[in-house]
N, C-alpha and C. Protein backbone atom coordinates (compact mmCIF):
# COMPACT_ATOMS: atom_id res chain seq x y z
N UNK A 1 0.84 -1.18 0.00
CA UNK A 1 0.00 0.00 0.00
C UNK A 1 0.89 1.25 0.00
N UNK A 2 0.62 1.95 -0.81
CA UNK A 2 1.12 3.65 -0.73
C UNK A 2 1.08 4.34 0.08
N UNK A 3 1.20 5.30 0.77
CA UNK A 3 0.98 6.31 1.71
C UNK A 3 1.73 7.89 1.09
N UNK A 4 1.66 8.77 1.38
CA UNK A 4 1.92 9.79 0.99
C UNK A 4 3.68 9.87 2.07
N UNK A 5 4.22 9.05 2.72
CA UNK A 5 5.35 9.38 3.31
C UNK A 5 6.06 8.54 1.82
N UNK A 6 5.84 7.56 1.35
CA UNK A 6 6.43 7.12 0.63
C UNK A 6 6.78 7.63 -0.74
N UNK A 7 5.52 8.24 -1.29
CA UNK A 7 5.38 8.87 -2.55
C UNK A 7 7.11 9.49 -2.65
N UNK A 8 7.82 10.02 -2.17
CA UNK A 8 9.06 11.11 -2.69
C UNK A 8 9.91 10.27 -2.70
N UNK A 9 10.13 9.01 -2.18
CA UNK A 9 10.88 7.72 -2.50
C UNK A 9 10.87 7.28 -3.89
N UNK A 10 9.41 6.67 -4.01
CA UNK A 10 9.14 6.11 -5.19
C UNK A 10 9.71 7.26 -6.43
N UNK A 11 9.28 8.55 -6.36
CA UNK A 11 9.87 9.40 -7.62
C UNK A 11 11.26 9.69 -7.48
N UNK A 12 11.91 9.29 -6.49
CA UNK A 12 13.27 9.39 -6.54
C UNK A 12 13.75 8.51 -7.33
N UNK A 13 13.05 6.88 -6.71
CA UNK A 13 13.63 5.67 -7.43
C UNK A 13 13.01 5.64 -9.26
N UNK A 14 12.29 6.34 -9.32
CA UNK A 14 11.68 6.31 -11.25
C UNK A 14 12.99 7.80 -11.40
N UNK A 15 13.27 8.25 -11.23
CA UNK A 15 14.04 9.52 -11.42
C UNK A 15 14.97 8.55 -11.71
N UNK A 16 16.29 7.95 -10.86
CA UNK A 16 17.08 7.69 -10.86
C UNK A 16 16.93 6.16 -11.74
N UNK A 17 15.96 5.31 -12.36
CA UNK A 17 15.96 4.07 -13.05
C UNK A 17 16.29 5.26 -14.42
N UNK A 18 15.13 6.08 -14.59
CA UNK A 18 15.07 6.43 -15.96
C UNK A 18 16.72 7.32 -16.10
N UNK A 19 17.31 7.91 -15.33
CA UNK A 19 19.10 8.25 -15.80
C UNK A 19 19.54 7.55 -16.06
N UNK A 20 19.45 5.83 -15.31
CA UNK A 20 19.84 4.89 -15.54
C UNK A 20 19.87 4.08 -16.61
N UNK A 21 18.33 4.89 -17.54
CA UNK A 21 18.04 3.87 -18.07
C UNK A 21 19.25 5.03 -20.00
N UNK A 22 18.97 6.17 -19.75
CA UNK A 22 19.57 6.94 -20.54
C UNK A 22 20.87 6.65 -20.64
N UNK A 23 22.11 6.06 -19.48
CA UNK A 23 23.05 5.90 -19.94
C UNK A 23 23.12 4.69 -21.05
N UNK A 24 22.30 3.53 -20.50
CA UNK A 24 22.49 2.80 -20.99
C UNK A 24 23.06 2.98 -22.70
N UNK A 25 23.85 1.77 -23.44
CA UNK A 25 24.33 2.11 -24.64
C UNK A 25 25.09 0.82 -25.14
N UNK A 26 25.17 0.50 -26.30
CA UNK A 26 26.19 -0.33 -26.97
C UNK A 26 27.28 -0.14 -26.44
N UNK A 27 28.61 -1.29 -26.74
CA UNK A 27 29.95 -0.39 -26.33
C UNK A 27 30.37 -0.71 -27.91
N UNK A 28 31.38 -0.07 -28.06
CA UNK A 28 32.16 -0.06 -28.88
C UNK A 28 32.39 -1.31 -29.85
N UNK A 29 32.87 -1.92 -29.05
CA UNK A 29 32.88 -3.67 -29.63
C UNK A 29 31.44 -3.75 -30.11
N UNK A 30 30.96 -3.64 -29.48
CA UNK A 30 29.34 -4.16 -30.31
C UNK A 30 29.18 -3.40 -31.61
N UNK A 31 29.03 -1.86 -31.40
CA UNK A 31 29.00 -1.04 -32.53
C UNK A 31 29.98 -1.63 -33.36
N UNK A 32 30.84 -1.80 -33.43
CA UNK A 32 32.04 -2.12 -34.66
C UNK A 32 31.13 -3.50 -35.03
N UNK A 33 31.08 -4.61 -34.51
CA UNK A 33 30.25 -5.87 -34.68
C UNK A 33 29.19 -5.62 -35.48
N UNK A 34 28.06 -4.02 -34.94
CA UNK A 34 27.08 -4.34 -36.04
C UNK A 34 26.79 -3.65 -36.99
N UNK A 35 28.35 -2.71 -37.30
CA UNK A 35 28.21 -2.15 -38.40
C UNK A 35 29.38 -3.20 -39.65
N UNK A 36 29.70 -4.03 -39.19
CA UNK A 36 30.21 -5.42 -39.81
C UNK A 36 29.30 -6.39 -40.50
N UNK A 37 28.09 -6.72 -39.43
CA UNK A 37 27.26 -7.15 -39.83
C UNK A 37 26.27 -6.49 -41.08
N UNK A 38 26.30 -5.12 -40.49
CA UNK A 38 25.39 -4.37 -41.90
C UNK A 38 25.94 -4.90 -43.16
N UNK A 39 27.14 -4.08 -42.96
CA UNK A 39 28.20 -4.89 -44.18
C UNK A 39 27.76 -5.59 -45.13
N UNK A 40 27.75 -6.87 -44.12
CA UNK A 40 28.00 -8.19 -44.72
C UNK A 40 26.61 -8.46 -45.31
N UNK A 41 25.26 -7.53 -44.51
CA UNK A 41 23.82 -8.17 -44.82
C UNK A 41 23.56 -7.34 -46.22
N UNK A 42 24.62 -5.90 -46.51
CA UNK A 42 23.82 -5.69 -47.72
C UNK A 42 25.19 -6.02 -48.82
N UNK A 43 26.16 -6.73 -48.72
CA UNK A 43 26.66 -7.36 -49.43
C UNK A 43 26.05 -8.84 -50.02
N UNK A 44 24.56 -9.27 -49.33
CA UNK A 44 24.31 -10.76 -48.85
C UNK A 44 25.27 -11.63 -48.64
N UNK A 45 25.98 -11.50 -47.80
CA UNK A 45 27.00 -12.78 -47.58
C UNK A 45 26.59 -12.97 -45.91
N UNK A 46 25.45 -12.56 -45.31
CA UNK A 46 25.62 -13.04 -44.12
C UNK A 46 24.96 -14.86 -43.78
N UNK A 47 25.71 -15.25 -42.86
CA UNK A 47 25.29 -16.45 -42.50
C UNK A 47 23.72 -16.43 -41.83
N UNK A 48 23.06 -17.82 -41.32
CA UNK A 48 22.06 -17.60 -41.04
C UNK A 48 22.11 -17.19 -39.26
N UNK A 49 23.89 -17.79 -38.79
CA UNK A 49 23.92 -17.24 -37.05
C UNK A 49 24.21 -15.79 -37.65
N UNK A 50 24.72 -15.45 -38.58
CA UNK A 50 25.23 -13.67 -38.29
C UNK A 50 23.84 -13.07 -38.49
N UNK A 51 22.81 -13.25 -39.57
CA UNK A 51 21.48 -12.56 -39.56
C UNK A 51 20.94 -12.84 -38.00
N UNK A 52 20.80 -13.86 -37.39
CA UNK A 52 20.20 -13.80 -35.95
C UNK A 52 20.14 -12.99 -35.16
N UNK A 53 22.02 -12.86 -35.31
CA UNK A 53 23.37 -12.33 -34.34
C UNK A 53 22.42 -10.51 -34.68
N UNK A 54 22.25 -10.02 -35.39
CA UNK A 54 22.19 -9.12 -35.98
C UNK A 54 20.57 -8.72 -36.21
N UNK A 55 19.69 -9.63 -35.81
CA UNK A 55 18.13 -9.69 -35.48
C UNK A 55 18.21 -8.83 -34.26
N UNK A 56 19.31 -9.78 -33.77
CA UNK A 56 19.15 -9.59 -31.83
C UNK A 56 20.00 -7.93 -31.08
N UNK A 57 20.25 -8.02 -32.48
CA UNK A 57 21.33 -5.96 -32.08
C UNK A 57 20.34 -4.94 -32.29
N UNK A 58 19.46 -5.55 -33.58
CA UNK A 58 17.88 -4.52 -33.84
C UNK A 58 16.94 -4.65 -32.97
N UNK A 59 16.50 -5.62 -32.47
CA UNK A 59 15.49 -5.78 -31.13
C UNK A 59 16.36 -5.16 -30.40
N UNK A 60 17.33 -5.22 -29.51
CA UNK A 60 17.86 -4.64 -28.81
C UNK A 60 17.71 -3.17 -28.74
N UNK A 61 18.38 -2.17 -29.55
CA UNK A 61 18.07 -1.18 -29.88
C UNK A 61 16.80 -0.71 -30.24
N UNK A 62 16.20 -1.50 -30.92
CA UNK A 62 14.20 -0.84 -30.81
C UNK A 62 14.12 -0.70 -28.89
N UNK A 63 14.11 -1.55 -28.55
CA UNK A 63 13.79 -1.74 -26.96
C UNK A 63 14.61 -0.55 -26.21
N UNK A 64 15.32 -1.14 -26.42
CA UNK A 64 16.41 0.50 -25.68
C UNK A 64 16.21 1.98 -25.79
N UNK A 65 15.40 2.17 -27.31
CA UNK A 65 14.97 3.68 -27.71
C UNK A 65 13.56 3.15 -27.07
N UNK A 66 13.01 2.83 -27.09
CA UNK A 66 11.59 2.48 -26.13
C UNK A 66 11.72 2.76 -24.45
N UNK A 67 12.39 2.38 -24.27
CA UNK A 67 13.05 2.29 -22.83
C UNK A 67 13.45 4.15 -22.70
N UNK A 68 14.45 4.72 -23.24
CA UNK A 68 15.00 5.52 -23.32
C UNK A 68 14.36 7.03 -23.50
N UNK A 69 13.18 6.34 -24.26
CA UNK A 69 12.11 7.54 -24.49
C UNK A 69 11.38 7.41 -23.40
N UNK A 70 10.52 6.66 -23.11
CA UNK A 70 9.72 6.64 -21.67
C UNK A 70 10.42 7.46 -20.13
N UNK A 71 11.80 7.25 -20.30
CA UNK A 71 13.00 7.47 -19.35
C UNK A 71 12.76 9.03 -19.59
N UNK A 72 13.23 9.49 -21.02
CA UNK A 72 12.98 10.87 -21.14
C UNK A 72 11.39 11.55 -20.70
N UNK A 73 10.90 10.98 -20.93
CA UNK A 73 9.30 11.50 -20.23
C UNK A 73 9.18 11.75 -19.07
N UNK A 74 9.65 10.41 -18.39
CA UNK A 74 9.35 10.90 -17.01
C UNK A 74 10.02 11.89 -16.23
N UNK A 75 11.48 12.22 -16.90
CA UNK A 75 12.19 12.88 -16.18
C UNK A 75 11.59 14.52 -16.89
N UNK A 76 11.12 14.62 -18.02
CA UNK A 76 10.28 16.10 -18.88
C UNK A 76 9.32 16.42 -17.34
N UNK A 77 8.51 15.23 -17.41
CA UNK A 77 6.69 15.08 -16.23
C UNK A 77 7.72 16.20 -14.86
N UNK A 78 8.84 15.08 -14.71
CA UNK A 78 8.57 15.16 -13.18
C UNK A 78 9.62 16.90 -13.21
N UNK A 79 10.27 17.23 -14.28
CA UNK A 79 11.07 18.65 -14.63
C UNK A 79 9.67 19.98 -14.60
N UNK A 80 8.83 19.63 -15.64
CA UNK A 80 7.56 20.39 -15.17
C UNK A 80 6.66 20.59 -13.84
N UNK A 81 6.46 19.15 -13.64
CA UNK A 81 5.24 19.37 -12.03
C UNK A 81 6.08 19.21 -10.91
């Protein structure tokens, strides 16, 4: 149950997930990996593990800008009210 002592907790802890969630990022190694993979997918020479490999870097990143935008909202909400 909620109570109003708790409420400035809880927006601390959504404050601080969604920074959390903004750093988040590829590293380097990955980026080099899936601009290799691009490469290779519009050369068609990728295998059927590198298309997977390379399914799973695009889900990733859809999710992460999903994640990342919501993150930006709440921190806009809670910058306004």
């Amino acid at each position: 149950m909620s109570t109003p002592a708790s409420e400035p907790d809880d927006a601390n802890l959504r404050r601080d997930a969604a920074r959390r969630a903004l750093s988040l990022s590829f590293t380097e190694h990955q980026l080099q990996r899936m601009r290799e993979l691009a490469e290779k997918a519009r050369q068609g020479e990728l295998t059927l593990d590198e298309h997977d490999e390379l399914e799973c870097y695009e889900r990733t990143g859809s999710l992460l800008g999903v994640l990342q935008s919501k993150a930006r909202s709440i921190l806009e909400k809670d910058d306004l009210g």
